[in-house]
N, C-alpha and C. Protein backbone atom coordinates (compact mmCIF):
# COMPACT_ATOMS: atom_id res chain seq x y z
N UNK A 1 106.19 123.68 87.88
CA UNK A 1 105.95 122.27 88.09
C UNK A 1 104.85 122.06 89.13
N UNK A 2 104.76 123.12 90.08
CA UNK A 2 103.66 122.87 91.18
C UNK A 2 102.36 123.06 90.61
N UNK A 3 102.36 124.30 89.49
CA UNK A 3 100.79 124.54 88.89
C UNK A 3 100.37 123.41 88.25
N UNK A 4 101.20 122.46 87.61
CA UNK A 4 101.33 121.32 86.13
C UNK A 4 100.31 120.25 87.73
N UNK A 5 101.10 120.53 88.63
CA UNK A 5 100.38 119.19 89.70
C UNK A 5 99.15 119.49 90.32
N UNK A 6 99.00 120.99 90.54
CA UNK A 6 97.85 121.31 91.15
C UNK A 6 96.72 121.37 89.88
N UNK A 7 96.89 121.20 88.86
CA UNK A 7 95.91 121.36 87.99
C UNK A 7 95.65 119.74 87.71
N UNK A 8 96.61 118.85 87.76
CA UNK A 8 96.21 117.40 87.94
C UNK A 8 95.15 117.02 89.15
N UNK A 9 95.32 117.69 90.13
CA UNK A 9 94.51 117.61 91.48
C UNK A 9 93.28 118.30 90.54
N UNK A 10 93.11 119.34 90.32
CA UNK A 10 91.43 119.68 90.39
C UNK A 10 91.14 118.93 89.26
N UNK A 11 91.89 118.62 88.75
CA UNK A 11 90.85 117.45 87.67
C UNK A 11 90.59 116.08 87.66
N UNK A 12 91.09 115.60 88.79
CA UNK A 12 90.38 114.13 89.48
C UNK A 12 89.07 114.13 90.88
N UNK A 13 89.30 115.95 90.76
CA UNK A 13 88.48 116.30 92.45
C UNK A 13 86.85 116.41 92.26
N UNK A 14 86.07 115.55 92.55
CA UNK A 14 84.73 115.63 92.27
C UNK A 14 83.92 117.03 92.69
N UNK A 15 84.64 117.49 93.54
CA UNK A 15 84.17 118.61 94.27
C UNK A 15 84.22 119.75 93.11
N UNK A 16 83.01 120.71 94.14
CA UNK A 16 82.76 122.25 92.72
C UNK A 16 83.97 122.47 92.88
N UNK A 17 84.73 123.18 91.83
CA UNK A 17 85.83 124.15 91.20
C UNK A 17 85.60 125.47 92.07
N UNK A 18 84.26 125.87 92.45
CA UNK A 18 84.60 127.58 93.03
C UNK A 18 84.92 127.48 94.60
N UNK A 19 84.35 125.87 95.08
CA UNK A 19 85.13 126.08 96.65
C UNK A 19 86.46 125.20 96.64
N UNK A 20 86.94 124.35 95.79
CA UNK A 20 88.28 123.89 95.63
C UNK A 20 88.36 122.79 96.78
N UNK A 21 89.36 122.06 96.50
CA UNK A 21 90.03 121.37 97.34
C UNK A 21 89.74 121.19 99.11
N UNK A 22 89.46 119.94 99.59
CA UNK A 22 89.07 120.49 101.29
C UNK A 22 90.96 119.89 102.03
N UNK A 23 91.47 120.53 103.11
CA UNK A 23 92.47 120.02 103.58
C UNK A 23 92.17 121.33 105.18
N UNK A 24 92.41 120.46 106.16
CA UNK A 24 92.33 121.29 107.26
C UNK A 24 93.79 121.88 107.29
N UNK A 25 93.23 123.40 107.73
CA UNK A 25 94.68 124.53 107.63
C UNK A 25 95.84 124.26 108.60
N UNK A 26 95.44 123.85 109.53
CA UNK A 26 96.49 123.08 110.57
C UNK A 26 97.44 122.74 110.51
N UNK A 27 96.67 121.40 109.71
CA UNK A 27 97.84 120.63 108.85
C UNK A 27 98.09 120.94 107.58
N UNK A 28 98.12 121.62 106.84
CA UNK A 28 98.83 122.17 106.07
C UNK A 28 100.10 123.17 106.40
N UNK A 29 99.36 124.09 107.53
CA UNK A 29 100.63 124.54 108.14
C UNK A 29 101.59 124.31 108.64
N UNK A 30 101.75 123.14 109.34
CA UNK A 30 102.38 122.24 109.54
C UNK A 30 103.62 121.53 108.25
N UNK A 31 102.94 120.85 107.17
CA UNK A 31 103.31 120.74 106.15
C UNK A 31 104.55 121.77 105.72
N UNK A 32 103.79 122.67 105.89
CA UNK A 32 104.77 124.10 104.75
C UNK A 32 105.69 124.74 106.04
N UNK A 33 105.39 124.21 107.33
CA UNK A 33 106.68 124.72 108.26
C UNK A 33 107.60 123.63 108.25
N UNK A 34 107.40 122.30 108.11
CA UNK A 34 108.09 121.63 107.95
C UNK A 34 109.04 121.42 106.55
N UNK A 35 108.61 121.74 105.37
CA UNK A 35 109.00 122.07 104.17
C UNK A 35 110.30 123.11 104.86
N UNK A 36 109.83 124.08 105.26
CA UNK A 36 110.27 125.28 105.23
C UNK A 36 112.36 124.99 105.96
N UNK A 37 111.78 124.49 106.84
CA UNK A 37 113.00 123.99 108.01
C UNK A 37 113.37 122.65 107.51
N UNK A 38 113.26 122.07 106.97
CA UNK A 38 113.55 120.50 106.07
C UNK A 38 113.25 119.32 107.38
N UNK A 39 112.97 119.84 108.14
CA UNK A 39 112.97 118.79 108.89
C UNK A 39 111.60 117.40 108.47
N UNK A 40 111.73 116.52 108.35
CA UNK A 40 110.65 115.02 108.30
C UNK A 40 110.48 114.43 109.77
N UNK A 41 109.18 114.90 110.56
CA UNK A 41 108.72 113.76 111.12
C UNK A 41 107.60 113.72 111.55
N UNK A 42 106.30 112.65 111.97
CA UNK A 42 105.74 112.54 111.50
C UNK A 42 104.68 113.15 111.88
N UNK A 43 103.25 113.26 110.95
CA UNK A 43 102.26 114.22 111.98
C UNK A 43 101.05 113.61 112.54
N UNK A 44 100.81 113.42 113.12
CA UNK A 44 99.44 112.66 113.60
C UNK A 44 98.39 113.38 113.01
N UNK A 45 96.83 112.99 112.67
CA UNK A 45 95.70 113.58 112.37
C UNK A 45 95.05 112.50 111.91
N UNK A 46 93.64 113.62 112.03
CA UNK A 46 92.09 112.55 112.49
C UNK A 46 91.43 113.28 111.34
N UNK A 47 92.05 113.81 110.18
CA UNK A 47 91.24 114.67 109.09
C UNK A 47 91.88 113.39 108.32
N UNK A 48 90.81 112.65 107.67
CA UNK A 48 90.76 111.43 107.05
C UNK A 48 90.17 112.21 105.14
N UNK A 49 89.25 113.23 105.74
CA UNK A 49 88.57 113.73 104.38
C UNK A 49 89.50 114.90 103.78
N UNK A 50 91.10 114.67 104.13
CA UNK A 50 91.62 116.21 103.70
C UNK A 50 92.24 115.62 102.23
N UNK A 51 92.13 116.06 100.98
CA UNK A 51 93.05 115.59 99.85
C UNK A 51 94.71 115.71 99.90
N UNK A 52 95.41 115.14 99.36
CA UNK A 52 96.72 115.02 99.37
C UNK A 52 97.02 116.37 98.42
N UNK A 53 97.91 117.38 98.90
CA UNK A 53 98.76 117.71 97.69
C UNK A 53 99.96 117.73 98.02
N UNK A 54 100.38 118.32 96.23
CA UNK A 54 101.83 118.19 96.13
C UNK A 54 102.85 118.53 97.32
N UNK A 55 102.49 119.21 97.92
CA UNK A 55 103.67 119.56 99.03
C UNK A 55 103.60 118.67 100.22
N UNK A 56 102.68 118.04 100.31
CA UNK A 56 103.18 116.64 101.15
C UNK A 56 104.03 115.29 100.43
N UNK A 57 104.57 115.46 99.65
CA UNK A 57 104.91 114.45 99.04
C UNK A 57 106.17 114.51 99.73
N UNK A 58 106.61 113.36 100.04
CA UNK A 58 107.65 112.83 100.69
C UNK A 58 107.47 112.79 102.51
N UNK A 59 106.54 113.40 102.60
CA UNK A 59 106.23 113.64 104.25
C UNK A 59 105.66 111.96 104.72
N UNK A 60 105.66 111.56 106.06
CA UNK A 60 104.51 110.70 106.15
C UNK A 60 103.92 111.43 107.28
N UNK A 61 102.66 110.72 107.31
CA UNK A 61 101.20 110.91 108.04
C UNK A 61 101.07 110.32 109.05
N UNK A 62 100.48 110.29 110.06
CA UNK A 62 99.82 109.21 110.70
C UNK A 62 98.29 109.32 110.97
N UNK A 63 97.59 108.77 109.87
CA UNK A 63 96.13 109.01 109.68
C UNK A 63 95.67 108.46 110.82
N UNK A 64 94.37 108.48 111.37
CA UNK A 64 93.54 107.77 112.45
C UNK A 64 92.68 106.72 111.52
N UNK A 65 92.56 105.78 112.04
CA UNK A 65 91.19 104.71 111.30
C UNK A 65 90.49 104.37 112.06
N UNK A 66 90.41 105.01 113.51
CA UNK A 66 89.13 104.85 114.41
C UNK A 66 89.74 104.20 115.40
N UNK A 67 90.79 103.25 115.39
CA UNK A 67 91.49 102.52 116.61
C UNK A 67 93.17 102.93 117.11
N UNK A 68 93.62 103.78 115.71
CA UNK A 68 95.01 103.74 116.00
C UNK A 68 95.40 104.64 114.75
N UNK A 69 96.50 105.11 114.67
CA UNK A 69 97.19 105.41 113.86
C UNK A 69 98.30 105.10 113.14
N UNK A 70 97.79 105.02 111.64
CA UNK A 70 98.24 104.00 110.81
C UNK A 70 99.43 105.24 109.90
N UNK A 71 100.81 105.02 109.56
CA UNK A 71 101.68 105.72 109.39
C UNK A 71 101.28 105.51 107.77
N UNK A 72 101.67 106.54 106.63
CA UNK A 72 100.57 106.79 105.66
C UNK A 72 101.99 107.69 105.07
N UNK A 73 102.92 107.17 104.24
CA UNK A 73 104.09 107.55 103.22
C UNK A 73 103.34 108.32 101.83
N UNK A 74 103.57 109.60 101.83
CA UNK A 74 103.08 109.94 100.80
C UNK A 74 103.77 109.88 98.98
N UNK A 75 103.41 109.84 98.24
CA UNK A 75 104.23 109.68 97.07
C UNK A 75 103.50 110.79 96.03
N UNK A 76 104.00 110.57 94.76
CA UNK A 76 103.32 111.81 93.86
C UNK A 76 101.73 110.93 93.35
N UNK A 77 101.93 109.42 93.49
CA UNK A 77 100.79 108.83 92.93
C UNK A 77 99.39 109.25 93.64
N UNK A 78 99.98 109.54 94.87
CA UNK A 78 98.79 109.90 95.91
C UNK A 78 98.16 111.14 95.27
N UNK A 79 98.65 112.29 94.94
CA UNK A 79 98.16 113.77 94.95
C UNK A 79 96.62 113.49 94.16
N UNK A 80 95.95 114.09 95.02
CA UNK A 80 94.51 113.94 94.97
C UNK A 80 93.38 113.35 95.12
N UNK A 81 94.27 112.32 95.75
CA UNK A 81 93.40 111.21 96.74
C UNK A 81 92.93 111.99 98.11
N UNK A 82 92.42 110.79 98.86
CA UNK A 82 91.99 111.29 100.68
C UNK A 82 93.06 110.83 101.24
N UNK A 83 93.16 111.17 102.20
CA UNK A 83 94.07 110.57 103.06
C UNK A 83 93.58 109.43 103.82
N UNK A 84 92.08 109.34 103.74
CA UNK A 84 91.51 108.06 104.46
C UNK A 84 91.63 107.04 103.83
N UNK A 85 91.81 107.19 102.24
CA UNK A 85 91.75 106.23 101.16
C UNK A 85 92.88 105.21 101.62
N UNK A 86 93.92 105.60 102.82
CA UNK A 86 95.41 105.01 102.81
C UNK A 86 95.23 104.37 104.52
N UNK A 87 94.54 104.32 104.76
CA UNK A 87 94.43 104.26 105.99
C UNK A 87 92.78 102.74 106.44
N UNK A 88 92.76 101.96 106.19
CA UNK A 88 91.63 101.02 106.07
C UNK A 88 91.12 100.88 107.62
N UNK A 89 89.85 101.34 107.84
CA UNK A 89 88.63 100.91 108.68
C UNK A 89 88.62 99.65 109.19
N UNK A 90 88.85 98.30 108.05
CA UNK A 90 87.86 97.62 108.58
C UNK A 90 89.11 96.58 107.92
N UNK A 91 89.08 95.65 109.06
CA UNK A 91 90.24 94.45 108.65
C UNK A 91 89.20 93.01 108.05
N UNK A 92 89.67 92.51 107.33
CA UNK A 92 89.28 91.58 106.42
C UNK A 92 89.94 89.88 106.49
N UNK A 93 88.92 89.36 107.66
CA UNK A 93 89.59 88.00 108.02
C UNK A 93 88.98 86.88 107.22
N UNK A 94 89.62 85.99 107.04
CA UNK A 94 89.32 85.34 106.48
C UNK A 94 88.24 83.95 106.30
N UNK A 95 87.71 83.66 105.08
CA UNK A 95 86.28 82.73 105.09
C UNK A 95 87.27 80.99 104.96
N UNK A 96 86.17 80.43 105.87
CA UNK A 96 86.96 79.44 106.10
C UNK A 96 86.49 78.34 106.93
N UNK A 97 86.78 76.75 106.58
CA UNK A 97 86.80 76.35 107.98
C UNK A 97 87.47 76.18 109.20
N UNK A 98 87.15 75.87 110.27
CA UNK A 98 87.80 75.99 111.21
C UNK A 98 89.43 74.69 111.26
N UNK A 99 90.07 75.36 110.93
CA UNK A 99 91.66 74.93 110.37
C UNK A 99 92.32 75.14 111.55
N UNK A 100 93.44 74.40 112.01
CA UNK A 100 94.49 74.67 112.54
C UNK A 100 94.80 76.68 112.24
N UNK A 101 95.54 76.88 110.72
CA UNK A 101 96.01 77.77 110.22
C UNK A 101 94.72 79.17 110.57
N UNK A 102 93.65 78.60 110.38
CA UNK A 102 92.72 79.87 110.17
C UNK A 102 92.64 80.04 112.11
N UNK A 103 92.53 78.99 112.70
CA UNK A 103 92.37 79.49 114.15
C UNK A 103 94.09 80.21 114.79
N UNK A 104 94.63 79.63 114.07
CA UNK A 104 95.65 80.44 115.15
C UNK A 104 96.20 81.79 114.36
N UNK A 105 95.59 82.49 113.52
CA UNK A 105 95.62 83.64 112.89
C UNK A 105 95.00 84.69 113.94
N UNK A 106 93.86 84.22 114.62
CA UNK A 106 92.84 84.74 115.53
C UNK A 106 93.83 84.94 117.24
């Protein structure tokens, strides 16, 4: 079942096939010690460009987005995404005139 998922991963991964997948080893190790001991909790990291796989699924994250760390639930839909993809940069306020509602949002 893990090969059936890892072969779903290299075939959404734009990246060449002969260097594979990028994920810093760290945190992966992490991952597979935590697997290992069942324990869940959570991991902090600033590797925004690492792809999801299957063996994080069910773990959460706490990605960086430049100001903070944003807690990042993994699921099977994720496998082969970024991890930055879950984690948004840039907040999106709203166009408007100056309203009661729109000023006290601020």
């Amino acid at each position: 079942m893990v090969n059936d998922k890892m072969n779903r991963v290299r075939l959404k991964m734009g990246r060449s096939s002969k260097k594979g997948p990028f994920i810093v080893p760290e945190l992966l190790k992490k991952i597979e010690a935590m697997n290992k001991t069942g324990k869940k909790t959570v991991i902090k990291t600033w590797s925004r460009s690492s792809t999801i796989f299957p063996q994080m699924v069910g773990h959460t994250l706490a990605v960086h987005n430049g100001k903070r760390f944003i807690p990042v639930y993994i699921t099977e839909d994720m496998v082969g995404h970024k991890l930055g993809e879950f984690s948004p940069t840039r907040i999106f306020r709203v166009h408007g005139a100056h309203t009661e509602r729109i000023t006290a949002l601020k």
